[in-house]
Protein backbone atom coordinates (compact mmCIF):
# COMPACT_ATOMS: atom_id res chain seq x y z
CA UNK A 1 19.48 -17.27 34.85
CA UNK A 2 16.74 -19.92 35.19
CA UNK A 3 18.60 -21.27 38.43
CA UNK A 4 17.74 -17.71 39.76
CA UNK A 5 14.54 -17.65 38.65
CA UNK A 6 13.92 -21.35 39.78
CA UNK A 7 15.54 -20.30 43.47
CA UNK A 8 13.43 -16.57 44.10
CA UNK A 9 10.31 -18.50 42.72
CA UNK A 10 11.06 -20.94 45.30
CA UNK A 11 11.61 -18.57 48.13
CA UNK A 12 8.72 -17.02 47.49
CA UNK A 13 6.59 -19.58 47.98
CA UNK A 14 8.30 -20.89 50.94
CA UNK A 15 7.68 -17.46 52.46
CA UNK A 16 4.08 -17.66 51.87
CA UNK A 17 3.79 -20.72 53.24
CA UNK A 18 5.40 -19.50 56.04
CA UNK A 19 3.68 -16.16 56.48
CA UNK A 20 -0.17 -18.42 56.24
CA UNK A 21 0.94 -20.55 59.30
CA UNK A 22 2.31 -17.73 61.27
CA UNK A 23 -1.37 -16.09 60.10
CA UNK A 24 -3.36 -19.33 61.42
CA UNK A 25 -1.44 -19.92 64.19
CA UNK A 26 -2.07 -16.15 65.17
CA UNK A 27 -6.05 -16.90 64.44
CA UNK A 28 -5.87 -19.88 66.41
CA UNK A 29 -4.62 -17.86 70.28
CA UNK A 30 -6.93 -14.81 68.85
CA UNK A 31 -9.82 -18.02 69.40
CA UNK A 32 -8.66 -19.59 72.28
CA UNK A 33 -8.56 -16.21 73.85
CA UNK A 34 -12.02 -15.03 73.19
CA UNK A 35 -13.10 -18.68 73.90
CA UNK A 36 -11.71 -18.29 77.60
CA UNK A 37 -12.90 -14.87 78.13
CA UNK A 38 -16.27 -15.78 76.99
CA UNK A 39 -15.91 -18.73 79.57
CA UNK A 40 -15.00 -16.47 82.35
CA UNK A 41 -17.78 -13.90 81.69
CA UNK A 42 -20.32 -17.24 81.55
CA UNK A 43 -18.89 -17.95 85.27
CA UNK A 44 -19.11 -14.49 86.57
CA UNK A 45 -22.72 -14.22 85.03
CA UNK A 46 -23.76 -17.57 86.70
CA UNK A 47 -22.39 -16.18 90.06
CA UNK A 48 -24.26 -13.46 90.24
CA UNK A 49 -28.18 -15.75 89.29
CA UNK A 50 -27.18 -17.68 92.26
CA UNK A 51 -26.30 -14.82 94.46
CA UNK A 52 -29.63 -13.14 92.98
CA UNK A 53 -31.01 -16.23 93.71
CA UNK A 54 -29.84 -16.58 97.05
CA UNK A 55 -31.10 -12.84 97.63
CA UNK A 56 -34.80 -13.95 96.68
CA UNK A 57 -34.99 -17.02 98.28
CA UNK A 58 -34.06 -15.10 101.18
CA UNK A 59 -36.36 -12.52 101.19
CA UNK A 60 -39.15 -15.36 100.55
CA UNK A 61 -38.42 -17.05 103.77
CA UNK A 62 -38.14 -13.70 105.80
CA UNK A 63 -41.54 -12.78 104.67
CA UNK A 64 -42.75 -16.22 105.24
CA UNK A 65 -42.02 -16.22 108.52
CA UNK A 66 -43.23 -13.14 109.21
């Protein structure tokens, strides 16, 4: 009987262990994933200043040399 308990108590455990790294490891691509996104959104947003950027420097010569 206390081999039984011994081996449930056991597996128990194990399965917790188990079920926290699946948990972090889940956690961990959640992260990366924002962390890229947020990196792609920081490109696209620093595209469009230099296009807007572009646009106004633009417009600055036109009306200089007018």
């Amino acid at each position: 009987m206390k081999t039984l308990l011994v081996v449930v108590a056991t597996a128990a455990l194990a399965g917790c262990g188990v079920e926290t790294a699946t948990t972090a490891a889940t956690a961990a691509a959640i992260k990366k994933q924002e962390l890229e996104q947020g990196q792609k959104t920081m490109q696209q947003m620093q595209q469009q200043i230099n296009a807007t950027m572009q646009q106004a420097q633009q417009r600055t010569a036109e009306q200089a040399d007018k």
